[in-house]
C-alpha atoms as a PDB file:
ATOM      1  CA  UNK A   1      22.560 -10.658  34.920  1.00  0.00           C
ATOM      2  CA  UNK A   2      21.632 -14.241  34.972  1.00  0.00           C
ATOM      3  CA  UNK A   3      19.056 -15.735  32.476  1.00  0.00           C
ATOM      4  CA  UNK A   4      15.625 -17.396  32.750  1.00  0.00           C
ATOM      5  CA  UNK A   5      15.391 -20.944  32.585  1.00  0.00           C
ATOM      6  CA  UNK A   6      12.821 -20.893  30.222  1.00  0.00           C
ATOM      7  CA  UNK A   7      14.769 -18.016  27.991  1.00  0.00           C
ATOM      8  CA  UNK A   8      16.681 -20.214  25.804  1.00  0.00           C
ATOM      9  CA  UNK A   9      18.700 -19.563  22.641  1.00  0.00           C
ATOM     10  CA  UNK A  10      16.322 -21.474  20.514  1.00  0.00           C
ATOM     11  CA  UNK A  11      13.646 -18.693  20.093  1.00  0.00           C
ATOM     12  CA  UNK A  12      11.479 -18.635  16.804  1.00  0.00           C
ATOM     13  CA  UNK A  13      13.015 -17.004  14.086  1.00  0.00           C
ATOM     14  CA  UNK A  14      10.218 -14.350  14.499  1.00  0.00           C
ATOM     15  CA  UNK A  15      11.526 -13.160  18.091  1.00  0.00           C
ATOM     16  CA  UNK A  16      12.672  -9.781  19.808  1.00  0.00           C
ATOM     17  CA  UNK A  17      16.256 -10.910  19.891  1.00  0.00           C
ATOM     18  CA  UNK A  18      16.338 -10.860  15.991  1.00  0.00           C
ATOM     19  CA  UNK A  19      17.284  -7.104  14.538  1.00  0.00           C
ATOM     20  CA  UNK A  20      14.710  -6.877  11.792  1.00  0.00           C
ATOM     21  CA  UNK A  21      11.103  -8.892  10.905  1.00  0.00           C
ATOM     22  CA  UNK A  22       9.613 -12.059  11.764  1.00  0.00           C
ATOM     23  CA  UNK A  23      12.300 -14.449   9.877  1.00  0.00           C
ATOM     24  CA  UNK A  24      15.169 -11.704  11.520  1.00  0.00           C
ATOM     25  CA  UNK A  25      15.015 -10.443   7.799  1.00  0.00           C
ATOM     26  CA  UNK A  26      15.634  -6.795   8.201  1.00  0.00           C
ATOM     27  CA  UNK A  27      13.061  -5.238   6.239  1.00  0.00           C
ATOM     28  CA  UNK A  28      12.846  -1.937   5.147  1.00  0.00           C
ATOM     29  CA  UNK A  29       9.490   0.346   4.901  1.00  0.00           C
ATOM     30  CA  UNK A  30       9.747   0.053   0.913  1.00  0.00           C
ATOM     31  CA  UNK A  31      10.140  -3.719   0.441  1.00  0.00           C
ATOM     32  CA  UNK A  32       7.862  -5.149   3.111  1.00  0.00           C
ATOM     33  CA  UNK A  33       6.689  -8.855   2.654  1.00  0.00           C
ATOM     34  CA  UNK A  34       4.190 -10.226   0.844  1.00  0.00           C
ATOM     35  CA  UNK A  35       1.018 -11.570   2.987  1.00  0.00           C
ATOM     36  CA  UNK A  36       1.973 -14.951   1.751  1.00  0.00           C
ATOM     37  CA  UNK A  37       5.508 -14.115   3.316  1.00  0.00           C
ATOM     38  CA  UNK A  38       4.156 -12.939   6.216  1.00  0.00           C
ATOM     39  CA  UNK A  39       1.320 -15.738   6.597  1.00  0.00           C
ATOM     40  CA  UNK A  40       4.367 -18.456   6.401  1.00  0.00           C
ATOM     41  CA  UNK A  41       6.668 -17.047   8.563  1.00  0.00           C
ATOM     42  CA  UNK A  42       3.874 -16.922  11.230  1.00  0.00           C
ATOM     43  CA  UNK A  43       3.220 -21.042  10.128  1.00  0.00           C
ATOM     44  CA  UNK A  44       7.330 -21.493  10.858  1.00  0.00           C
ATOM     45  CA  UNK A  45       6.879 -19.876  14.537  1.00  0.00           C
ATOM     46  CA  UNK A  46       3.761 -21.833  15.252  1.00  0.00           C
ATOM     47  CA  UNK A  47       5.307 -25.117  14.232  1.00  0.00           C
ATOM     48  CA  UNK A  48       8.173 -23.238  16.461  1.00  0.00           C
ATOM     49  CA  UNK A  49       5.738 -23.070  19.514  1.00  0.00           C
ATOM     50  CA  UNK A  50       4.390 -26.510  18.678  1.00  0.00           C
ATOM     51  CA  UNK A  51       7.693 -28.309  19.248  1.00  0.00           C
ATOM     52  CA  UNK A  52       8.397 -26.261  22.281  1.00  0.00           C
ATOM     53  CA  UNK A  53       5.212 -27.570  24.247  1.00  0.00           C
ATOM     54  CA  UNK A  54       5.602 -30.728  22.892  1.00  0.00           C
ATOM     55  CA  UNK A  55       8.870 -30.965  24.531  1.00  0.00           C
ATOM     56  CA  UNK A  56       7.593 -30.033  27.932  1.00  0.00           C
ATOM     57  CA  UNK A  57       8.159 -26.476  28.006  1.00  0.00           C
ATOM     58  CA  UNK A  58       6.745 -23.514  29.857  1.00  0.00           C
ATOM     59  CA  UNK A  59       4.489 -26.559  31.841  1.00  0.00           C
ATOM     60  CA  UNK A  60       2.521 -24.004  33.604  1.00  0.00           C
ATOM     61  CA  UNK A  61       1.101 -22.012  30.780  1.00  0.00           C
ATOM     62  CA  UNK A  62       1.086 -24.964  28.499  1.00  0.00           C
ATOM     63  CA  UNK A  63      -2.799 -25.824  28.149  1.00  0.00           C
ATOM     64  CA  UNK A  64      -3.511 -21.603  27.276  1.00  0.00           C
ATOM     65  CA  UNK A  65      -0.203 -21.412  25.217  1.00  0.00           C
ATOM     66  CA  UNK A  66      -1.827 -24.715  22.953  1.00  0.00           C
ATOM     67  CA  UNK A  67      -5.232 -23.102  23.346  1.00  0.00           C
ATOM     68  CA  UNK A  68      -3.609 -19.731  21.376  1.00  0.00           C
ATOM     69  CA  UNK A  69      -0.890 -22.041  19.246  1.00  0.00           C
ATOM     70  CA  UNK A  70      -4.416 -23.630  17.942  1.00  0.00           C
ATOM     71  CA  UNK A  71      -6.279 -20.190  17.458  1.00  0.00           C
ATOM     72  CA  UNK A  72      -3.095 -19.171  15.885  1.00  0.00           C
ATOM     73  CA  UNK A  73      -3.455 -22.011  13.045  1.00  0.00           C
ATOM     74  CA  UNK A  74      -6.786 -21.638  12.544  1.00  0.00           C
ATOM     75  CA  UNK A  75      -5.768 -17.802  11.846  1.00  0.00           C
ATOM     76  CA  UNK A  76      -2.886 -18.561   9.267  1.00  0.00           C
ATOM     77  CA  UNK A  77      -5.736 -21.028   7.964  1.00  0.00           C
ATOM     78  CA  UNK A  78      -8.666 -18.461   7.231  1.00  0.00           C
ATOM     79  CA  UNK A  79      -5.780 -16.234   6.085  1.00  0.00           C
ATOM     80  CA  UNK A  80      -4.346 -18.288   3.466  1.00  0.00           C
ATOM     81  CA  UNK A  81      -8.024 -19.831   2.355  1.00  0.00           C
ATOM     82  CA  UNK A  82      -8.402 -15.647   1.458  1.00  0.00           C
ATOM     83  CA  UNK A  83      -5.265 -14.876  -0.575  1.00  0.00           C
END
């Protein structure tokens, strides 16, 4: 089965392809991370997402996907403001 174009090996640490949480750190129900954990990791993927429209991917879909990577830091923003 042949691969996308777009579907590179360079996905965000935080991806499907990785057995386990965001980070592919295999979690288990009793030692979940922390918010803080959680609130960084999702930092790492949108710096992730940043760099990959920067570099001219997914063209089409770039002005929503930089519309949701901004939502997305304003997000991990308000979230961190609360901890």
């Amino acid at each position: 089965m042949a691969s996308h174009p777009d579907h590179q090996s360079d996905a965000p640490t935080g991806s499907s392809e990785d057995s386990g949480a965001a980070g592919g750190t295999p979690w288990s129900a009793t030692e979940a991370p922390s918010t803080a954990e959680l609130l960084s990791q999702l930092g790492e993927d949108r710096l992730w997402l940043l760099r990959q429209l920067d570099s001219g991917r997914w063209s089409p879909w770039r002005l929503d996907l930089a519309a949701l990577e901004r939502e997305l830091g304003q997000l991990i923003d308000q979230a961190g403001e609360r901890l």
